[in-house]
C-alpha atoms as a PDB file:
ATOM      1  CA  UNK A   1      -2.210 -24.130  -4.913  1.00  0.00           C
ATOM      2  CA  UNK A   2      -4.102 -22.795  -8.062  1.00  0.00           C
ATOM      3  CA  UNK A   3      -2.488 -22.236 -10.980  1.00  0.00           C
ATOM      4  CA  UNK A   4      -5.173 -19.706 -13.607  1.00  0.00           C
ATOM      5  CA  UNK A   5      -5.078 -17.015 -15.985  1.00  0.00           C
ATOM      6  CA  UNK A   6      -6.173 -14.414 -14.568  1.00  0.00           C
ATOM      7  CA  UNK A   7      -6.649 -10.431 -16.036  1.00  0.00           C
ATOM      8  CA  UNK A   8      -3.757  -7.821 -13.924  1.00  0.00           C
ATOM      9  CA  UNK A   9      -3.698  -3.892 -14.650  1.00  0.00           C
ATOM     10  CA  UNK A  10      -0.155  -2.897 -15.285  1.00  0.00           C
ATOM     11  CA  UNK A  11      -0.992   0.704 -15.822  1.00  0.00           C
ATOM     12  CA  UNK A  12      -2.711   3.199 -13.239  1.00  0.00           C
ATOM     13  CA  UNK A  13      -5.040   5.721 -15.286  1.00  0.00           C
ATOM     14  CA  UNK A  14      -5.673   9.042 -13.584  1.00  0.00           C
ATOM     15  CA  UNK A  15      -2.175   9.561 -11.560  1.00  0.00           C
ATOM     16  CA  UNK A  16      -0.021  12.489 -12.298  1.00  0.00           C
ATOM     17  CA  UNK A  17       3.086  10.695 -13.005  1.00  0.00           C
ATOM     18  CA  UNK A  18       6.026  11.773 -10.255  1.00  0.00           C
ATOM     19  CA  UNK A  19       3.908  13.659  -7.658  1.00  0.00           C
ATOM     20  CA  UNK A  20       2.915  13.175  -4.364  1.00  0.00           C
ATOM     21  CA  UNK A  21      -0.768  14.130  -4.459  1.00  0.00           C
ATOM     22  CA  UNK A  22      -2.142  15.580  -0.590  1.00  0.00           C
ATOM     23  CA  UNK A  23      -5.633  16.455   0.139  1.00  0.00           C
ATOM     24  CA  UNK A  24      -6.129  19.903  -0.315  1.00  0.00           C
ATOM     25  CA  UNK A  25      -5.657  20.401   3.238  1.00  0.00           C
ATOM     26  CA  UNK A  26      -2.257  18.984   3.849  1.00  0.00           C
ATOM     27  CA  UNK A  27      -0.893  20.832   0.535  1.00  0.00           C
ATOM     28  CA  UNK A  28      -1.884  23.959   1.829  1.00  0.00           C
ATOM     29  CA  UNK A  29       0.880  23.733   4.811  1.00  0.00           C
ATOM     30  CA  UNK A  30       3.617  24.202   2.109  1.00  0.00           C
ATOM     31  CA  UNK A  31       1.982  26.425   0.248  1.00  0.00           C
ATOM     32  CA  UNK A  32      -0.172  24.216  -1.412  1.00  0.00           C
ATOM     33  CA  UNK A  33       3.320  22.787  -3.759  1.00  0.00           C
ATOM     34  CA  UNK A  34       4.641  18.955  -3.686  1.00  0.00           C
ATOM     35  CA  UNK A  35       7.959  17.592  -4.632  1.00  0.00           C
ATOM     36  CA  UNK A  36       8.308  14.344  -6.928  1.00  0.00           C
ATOM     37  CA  UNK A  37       8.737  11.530  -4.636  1.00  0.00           C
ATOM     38  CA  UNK A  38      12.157   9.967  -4.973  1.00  0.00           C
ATOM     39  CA  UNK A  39      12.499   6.261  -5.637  1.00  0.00           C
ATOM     40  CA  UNK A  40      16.069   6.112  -2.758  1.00  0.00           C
ATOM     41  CA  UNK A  41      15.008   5.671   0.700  1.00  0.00           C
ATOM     42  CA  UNK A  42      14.072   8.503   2.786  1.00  0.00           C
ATOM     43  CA  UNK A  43      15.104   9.520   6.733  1.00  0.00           C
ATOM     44  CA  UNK A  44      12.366   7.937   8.432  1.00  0.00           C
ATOM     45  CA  UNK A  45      11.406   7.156  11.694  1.00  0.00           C
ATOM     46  CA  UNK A  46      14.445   5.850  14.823  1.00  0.00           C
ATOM     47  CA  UNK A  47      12.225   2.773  15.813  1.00  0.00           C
ATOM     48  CA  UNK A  48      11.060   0.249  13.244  1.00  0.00           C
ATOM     49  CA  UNK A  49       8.643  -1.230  15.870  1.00  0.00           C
ATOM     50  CA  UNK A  50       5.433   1.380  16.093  1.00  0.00           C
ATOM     51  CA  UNK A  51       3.609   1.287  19.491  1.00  0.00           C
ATOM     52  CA  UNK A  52       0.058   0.993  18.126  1.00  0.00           C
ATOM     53  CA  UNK A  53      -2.055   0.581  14.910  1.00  0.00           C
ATOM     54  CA  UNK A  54      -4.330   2.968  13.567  1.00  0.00           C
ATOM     55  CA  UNK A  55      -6.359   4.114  10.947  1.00  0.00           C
ATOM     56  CA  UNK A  56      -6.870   2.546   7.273  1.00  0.00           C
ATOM     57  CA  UNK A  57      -4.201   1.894   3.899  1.00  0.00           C
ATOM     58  CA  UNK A  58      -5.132   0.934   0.304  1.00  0.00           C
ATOM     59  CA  UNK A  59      -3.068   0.073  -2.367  1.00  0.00           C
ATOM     60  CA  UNK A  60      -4.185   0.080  -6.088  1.00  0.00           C
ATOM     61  CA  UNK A  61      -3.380  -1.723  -8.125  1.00  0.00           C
ATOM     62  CA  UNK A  62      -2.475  -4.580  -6.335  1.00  0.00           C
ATOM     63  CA  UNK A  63      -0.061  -5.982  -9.090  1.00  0.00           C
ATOM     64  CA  UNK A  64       2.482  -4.025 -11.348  1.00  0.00           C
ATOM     65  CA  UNK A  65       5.983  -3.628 -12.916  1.00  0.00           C
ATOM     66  CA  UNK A  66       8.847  -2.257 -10.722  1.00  0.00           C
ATOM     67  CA  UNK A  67       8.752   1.862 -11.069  1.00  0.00           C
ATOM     68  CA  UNK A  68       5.159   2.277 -12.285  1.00  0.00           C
ATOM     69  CA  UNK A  69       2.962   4.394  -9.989  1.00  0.00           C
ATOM     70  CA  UNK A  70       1.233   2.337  -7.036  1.00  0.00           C
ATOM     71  CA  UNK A  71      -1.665   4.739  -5.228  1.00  0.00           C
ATOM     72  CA  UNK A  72      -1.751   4.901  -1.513  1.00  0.00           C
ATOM     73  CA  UNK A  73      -4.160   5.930   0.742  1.00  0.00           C
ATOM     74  CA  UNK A  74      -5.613   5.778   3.883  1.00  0.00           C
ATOM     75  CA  UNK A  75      -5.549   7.889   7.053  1.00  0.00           C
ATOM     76  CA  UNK A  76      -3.572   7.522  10.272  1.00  0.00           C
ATOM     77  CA  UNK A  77      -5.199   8.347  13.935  1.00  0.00           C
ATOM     78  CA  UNK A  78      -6.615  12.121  13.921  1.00  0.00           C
ATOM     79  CA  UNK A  79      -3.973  13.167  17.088  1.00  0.00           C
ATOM     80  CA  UNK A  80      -1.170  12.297  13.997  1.00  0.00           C
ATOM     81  CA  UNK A  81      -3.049  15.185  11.208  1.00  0.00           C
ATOM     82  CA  UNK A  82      -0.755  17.766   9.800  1.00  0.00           C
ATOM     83  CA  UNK A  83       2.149  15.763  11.820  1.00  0.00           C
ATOM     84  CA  UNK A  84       4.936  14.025   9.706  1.00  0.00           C
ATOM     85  CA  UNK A  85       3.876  10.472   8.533  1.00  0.00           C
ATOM     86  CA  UNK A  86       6.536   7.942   6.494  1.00  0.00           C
ATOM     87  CA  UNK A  87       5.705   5.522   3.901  1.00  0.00           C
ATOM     88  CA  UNK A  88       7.663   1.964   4.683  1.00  0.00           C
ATOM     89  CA  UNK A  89       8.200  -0.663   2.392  1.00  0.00           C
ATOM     90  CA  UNK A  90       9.489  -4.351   3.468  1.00  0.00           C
ATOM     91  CA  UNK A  91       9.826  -7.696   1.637  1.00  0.00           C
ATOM     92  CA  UNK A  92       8.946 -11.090   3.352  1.00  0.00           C
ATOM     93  CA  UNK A  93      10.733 -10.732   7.113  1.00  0.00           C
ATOM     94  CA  UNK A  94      12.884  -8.008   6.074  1.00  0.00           C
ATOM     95  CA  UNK A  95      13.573  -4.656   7.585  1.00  0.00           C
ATOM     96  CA  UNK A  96      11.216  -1.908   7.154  1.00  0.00           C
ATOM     97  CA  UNK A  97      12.372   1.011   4.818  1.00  0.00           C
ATOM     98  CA  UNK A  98      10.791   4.369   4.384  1.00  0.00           C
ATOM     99  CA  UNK A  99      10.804   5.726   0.982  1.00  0.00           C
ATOM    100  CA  UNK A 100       8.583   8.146   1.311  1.00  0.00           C
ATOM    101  CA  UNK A 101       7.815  11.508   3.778  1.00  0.00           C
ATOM    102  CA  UNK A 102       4.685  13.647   3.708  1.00  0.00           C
ATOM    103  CA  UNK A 103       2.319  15.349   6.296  1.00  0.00           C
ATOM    104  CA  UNK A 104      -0.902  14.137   6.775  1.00  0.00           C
ATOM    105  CA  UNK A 105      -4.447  16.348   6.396  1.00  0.00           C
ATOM    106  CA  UNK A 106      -5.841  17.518   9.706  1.00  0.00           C
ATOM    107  CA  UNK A 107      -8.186  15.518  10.028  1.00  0.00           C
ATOM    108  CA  UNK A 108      -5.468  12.287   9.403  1.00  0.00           C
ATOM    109  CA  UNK A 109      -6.245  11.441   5.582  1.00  0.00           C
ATOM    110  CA  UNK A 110      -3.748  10.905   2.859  1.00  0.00           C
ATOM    111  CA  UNK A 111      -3.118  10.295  -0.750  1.00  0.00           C
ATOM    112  CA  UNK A 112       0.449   9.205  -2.152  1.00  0.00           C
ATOM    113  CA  UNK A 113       1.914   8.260  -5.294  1.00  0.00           C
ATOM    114  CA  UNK A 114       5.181   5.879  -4.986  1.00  0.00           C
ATOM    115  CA  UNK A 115       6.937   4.994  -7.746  1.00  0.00           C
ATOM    116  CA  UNK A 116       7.321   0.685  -6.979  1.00  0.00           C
ATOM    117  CA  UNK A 117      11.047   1.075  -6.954  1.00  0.00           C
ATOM    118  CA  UNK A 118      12.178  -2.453  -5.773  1.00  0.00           C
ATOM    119  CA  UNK A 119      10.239  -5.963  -6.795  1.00  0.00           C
ATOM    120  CA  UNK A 120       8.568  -8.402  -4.995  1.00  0.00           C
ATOM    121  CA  UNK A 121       5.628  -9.386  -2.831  1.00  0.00           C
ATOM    122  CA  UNK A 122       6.073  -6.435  -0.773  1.00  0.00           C
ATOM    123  CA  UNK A 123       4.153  -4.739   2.613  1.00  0.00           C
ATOM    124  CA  UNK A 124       3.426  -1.678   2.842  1.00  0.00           C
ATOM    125  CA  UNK A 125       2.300   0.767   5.877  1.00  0.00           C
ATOM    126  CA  UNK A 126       2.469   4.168   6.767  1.00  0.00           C
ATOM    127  CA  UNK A 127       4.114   5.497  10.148  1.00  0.00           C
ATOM    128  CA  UNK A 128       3.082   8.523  11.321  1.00  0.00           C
ATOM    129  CA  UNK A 129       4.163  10.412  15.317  1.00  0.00           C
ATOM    130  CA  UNK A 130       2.581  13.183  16.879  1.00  0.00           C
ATOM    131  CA  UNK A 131       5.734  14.210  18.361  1.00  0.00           C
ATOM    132  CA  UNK A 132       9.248  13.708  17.457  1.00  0.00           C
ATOM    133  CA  UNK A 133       9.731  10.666  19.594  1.00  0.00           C
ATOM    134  CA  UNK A 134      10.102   6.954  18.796  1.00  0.00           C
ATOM    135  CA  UNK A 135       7.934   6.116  21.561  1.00  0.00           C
ATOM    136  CA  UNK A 136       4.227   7.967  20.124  1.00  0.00           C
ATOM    137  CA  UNK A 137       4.802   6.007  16.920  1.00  0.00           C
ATOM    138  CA  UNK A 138       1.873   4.560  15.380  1.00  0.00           C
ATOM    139  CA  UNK A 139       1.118   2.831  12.185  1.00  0.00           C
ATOM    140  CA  UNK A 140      -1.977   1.953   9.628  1.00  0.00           C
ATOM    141  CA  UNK A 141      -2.576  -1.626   9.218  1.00  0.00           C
ATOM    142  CA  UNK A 142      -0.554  -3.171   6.080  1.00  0.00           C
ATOM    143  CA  UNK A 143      -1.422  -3.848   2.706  1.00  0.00           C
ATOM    144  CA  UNK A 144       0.108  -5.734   0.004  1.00  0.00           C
ATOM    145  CA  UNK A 145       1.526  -4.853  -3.734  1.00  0.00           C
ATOM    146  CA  UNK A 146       2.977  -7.434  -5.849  1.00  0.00           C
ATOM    147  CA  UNK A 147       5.755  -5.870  -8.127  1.00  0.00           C
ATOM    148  CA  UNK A 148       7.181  -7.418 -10.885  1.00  0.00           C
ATOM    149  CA  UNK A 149      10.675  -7.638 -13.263  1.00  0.00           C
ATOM    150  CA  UNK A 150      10.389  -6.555 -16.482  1.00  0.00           C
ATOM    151  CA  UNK A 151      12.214  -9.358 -17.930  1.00  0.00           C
ATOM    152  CA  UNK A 152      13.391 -10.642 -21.705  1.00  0.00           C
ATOM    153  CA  UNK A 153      12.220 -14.202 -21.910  1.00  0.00           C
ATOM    154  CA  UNK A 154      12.715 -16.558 -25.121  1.00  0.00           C
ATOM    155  CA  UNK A 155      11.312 -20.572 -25.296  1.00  0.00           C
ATOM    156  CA  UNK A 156      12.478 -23.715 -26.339  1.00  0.00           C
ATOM    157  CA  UNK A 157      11.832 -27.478 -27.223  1.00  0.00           C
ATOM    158  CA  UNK A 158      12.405 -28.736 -29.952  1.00  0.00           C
ATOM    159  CA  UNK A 159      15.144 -31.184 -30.566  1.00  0.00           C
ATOM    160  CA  UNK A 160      15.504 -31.632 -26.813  1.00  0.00           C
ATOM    161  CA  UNK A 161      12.032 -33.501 -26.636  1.00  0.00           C
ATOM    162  CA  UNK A 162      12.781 -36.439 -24.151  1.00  0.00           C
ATOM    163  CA  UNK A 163      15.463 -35.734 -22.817  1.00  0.00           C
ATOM    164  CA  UNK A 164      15.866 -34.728 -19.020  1.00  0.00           C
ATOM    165  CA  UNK A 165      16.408 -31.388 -17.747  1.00  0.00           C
ATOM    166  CA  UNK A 166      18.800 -29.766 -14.838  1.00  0.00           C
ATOM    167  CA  UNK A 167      15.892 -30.329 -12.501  1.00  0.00           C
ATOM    168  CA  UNK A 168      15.463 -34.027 -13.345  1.00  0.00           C
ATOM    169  CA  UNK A 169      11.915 -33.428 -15.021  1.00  0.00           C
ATOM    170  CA  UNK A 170      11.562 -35.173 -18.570  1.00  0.00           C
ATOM    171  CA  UNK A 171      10.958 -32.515 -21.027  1.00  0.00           C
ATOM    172  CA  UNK A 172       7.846 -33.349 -23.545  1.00  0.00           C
ATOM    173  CA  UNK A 173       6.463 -30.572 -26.143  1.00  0.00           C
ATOM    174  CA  UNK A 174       3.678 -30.462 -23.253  1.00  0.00           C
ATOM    175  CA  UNK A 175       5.088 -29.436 -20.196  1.00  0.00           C
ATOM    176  CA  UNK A 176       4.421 -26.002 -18.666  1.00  0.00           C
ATOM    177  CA  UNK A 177       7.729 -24.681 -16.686  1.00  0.00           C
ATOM    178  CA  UNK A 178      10.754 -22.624 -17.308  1.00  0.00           C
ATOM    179  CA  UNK A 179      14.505 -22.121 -16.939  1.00  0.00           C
ATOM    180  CA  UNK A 180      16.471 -19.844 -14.712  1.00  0.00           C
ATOM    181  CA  UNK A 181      19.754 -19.370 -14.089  1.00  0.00           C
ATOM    182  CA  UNK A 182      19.592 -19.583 -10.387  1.00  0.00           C
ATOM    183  CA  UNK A 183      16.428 -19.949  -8.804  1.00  0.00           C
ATOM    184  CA  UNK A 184      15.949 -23.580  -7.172  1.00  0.00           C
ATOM    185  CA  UNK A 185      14.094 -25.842  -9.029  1.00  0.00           C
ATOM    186  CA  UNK A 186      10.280 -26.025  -8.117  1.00  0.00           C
ATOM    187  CA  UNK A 187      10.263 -22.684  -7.360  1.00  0.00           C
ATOM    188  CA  UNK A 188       7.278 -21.285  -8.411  1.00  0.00           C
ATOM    189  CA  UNK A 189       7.617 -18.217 -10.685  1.00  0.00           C
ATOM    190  CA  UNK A 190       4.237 -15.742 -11.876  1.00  0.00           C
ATOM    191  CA  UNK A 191       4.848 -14.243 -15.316  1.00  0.00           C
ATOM    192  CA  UNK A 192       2.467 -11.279 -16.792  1.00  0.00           C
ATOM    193  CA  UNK A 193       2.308 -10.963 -20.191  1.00  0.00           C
ATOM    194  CA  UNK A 194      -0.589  -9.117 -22.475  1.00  0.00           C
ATOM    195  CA  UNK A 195      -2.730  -9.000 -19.771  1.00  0.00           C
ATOM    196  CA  UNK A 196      -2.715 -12.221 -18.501  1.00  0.00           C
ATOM    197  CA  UNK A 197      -0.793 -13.839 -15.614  1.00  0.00           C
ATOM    198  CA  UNK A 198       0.436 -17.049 -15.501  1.00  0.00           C
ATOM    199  CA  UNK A 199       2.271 -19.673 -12.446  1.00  0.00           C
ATOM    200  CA  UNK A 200       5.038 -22.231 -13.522  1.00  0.00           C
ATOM    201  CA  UNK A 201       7.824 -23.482 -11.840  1.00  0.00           C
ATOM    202  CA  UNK A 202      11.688 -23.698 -12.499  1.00  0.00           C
ATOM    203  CA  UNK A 203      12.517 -27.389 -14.107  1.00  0.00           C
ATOM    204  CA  UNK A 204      15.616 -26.370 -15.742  1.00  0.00           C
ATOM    205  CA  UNK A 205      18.984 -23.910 -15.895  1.00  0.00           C
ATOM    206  CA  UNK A 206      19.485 -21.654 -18.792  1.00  0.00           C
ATOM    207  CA  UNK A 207      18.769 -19.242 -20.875  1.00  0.00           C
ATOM    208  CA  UNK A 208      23.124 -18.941 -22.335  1.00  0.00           C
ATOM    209  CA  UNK A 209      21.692 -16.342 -24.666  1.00  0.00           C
ATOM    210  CA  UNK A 210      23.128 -12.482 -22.990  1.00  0.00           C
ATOM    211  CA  UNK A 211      20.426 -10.081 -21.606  1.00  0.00           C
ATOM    212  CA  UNK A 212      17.776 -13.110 -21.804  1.00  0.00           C
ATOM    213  CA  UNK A 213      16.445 -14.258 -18.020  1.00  0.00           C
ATOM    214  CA  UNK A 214      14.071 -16.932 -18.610  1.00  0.00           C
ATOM    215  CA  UNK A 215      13.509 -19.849 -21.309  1.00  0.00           C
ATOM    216  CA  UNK A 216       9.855 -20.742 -21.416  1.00  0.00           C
ATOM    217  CA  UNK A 217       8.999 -24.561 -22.451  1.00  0.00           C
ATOM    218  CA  UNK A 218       7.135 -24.129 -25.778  1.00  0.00           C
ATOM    219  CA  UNK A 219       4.107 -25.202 -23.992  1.00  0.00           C
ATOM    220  CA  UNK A 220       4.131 -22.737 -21.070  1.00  0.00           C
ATOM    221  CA  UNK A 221       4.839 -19.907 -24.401  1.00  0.00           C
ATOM    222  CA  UNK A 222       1.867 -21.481 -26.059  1.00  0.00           C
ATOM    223  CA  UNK A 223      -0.439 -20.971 -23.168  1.00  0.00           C
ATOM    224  CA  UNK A 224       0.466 -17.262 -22.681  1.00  0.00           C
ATOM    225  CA  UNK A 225       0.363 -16.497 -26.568  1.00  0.00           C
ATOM    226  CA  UNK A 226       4.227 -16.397 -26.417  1.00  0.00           C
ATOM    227  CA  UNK A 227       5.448 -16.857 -30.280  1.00  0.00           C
ATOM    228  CA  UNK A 228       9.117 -15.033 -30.053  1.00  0.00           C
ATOM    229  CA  UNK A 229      11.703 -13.421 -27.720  1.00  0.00           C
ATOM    230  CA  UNK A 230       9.402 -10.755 -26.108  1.00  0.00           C
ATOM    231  CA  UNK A 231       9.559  -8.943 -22.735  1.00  0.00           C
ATOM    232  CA  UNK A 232       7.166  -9.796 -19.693  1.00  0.00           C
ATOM    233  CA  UNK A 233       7.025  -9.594 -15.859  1.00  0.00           C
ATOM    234  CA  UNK A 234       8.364 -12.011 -13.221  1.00  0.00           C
ATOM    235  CA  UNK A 235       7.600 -12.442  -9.738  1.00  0.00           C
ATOM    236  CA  UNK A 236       9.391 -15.304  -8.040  1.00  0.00           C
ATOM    237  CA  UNK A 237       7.447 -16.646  -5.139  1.00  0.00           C
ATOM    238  CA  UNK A 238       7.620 -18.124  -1.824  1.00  0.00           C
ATOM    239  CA  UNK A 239       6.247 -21.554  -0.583  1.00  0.00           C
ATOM    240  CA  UNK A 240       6.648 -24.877  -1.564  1.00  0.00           C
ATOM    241  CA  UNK A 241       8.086 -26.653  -4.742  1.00  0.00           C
ATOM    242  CA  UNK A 242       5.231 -26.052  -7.304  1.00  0.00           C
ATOM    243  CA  UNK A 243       5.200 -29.191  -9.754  1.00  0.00           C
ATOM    244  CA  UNK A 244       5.294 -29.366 -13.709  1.00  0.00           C
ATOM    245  CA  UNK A 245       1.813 -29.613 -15.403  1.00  0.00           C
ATOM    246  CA  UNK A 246       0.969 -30.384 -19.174  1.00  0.00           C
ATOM    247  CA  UNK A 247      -0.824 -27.686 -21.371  1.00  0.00           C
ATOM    248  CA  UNK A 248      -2.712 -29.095 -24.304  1.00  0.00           C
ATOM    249  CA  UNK A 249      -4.008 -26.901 -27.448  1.00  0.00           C
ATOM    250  CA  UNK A 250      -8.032 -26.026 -27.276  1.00  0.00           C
ATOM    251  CA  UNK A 251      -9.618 -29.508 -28.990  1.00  0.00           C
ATOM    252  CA  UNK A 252      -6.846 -31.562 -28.378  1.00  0.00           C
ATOM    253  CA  UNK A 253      -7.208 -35.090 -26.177  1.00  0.00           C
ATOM    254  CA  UNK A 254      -5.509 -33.785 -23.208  1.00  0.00           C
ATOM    255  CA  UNK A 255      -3.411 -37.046 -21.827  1.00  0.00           C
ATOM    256  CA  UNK A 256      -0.253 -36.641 -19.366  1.00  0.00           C
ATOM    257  CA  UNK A 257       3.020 -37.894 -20.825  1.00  0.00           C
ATOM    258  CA  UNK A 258       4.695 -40.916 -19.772  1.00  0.00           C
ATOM    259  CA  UNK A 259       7.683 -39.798 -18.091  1.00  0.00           C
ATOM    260  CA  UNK A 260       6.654 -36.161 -16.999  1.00  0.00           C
ATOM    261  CA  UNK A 261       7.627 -36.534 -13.263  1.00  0.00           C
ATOM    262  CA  UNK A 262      10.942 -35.586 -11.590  1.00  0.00           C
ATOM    263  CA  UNK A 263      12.027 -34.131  -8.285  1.00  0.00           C
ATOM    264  CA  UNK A 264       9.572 -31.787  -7.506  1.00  0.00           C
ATOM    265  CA  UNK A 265       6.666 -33.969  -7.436  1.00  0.00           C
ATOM    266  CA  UNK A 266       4.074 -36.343 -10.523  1.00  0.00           C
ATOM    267  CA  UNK A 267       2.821 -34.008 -13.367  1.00  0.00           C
ATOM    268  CA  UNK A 268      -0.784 -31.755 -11.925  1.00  0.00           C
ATOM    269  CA  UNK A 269      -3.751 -32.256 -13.283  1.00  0.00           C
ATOM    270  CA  UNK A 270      -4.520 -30.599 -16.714  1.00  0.00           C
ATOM    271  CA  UNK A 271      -7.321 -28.941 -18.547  1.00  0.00           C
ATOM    272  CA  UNK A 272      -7.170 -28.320 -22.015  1.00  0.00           C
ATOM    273  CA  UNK A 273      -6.309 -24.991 -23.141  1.00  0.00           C
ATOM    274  CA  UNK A 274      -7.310 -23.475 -19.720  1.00  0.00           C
ATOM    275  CA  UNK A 275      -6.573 -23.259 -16.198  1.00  0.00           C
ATOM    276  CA  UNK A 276      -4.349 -26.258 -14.931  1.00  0.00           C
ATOM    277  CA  UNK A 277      -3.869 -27.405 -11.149  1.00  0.00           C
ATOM    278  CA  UNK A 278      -0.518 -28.201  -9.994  1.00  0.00           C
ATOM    279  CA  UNK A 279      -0.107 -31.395  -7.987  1.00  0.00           C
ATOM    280  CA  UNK A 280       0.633 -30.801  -3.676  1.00  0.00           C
END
């Protein structure tokens, strides 16, 4: 696993903020007027298990903050134009949800506008039925959207330099991780902040501070620019323990601290002032 900074588009130019946008074609059938989309879930269809898969899906961007505009389109098979088609959200194994409803163009393209109302690495797909019967349903391949918290995050360090955190890891002015109130330790947590996203796992419990979610170390708010309490996205993610790394200043020697192992695994290998590598 890869830990790098890496550029992520929290804002989508170009989309009218609250509509569902239709080819020209499939507005037409309601007299050519659309209702804002709401962000509650939606009647959708009685089986969650289409019969077949059909036609195409993008999603753009691919990462963003929870209730900012994700763009969907695609097309279902052209026996399901001008039918009723349902777009269904899920996260990891869970149960699909439809949040959205709109009617396809005739010839089985569509465009929608959802407003990312719940976070995490989600699926999306859109069902669509010829008939009103669970048994025609069909549905577009998936696609993916990563959605993320906006969260309050502060750091810390100093005076606790040395001394060993809820997660057993010794904390040096070097190591890259955070705390959280509840997430397991190792758990590996992406963070977005002025453009930049960032991978670091949970070594310790905290913040105590009300309305603050995360404490960064001092080196993991040194590598994203982080100087004082300051709000950013958070994306907690699946897999295996991540382990701590060490984040050195541009010029600096970098060297790994005696000490900076603990239960989730011997300190990754580090680059200075760059991109680090977490060890297996």
């Amino acid at each position: 696993m890869v830990r790098a900074r890496t550029a992520i588009r929290l804002a989508i130019p170009g989309l009218c903020a609250g509509l569902l946008a239709l080819p020209a074609v499939a507005a037409a059938a309601d007299g050519g007027t659309s209702a804002p989309p709401s962000t509650a879930p939606v009647a959708g269809p009685v089986s969650p298990t289409p019969t077949a898969v059909a036609g195409t899906l993008s999603v753009a961007p691919a990462s963003l903050l929870e209730h900012q505009f994700a763009s969907i389109s695609g097309s279902v098979g052209v026996v399901d134009g001008g039918h009723p088609s349902w777009l269904q959200v899920r996260q990891g194994r869970g149960t699909w949800t439809s949040v959205l409803r709109a009617t396809a163009a005739a010839n089985g393209s569509f465009t929608l506008s959802w407003p990312a109302s719940r976070s995490g690495v989600l699926s999306l797909r859109v069902v669509s039925s010829s008939v009103a019967t669970a048994s025609s349903l069909t549905a577009t391949p998936q696609a993916s959207l990563e959605v993320y918290r906006d969260i309050v995050a502060t750091w810390y360090g100093p005076g606790f330099y040395g001394n060993r955190t809820a997660c057993g890891e010794t904390l040096t002015k070097h190591l890259v991780g955070l705390a959280d109130r509840t997430l397991p330790c190792g758990t590996p947590v992406s963070l977005t902040y002025n453009g930049q996203t960032l991978t670091l796992p949970v070594i310790d419990r905290g913040p105590y501070a009300s309305g603050v979610t995360i404490d960064l170390t001092h080196a993991a708010a040194q590598e994203l620019g982080i100087t004082e309490t300051v709000n950013v996205g958070m994306l907690a993610l699946s897999g295996p323990p991540l382990a701590p790394t060490s984040w050195f200043a541009p010029g600096s020697t970098p060297t790994v601290p005696a000490g900076a192992t603990g239960p989730t695994g011997p300190a990754g290998t580090t680059i200075a002032g760059g991109a680090t590598a977490p060890g297996a």
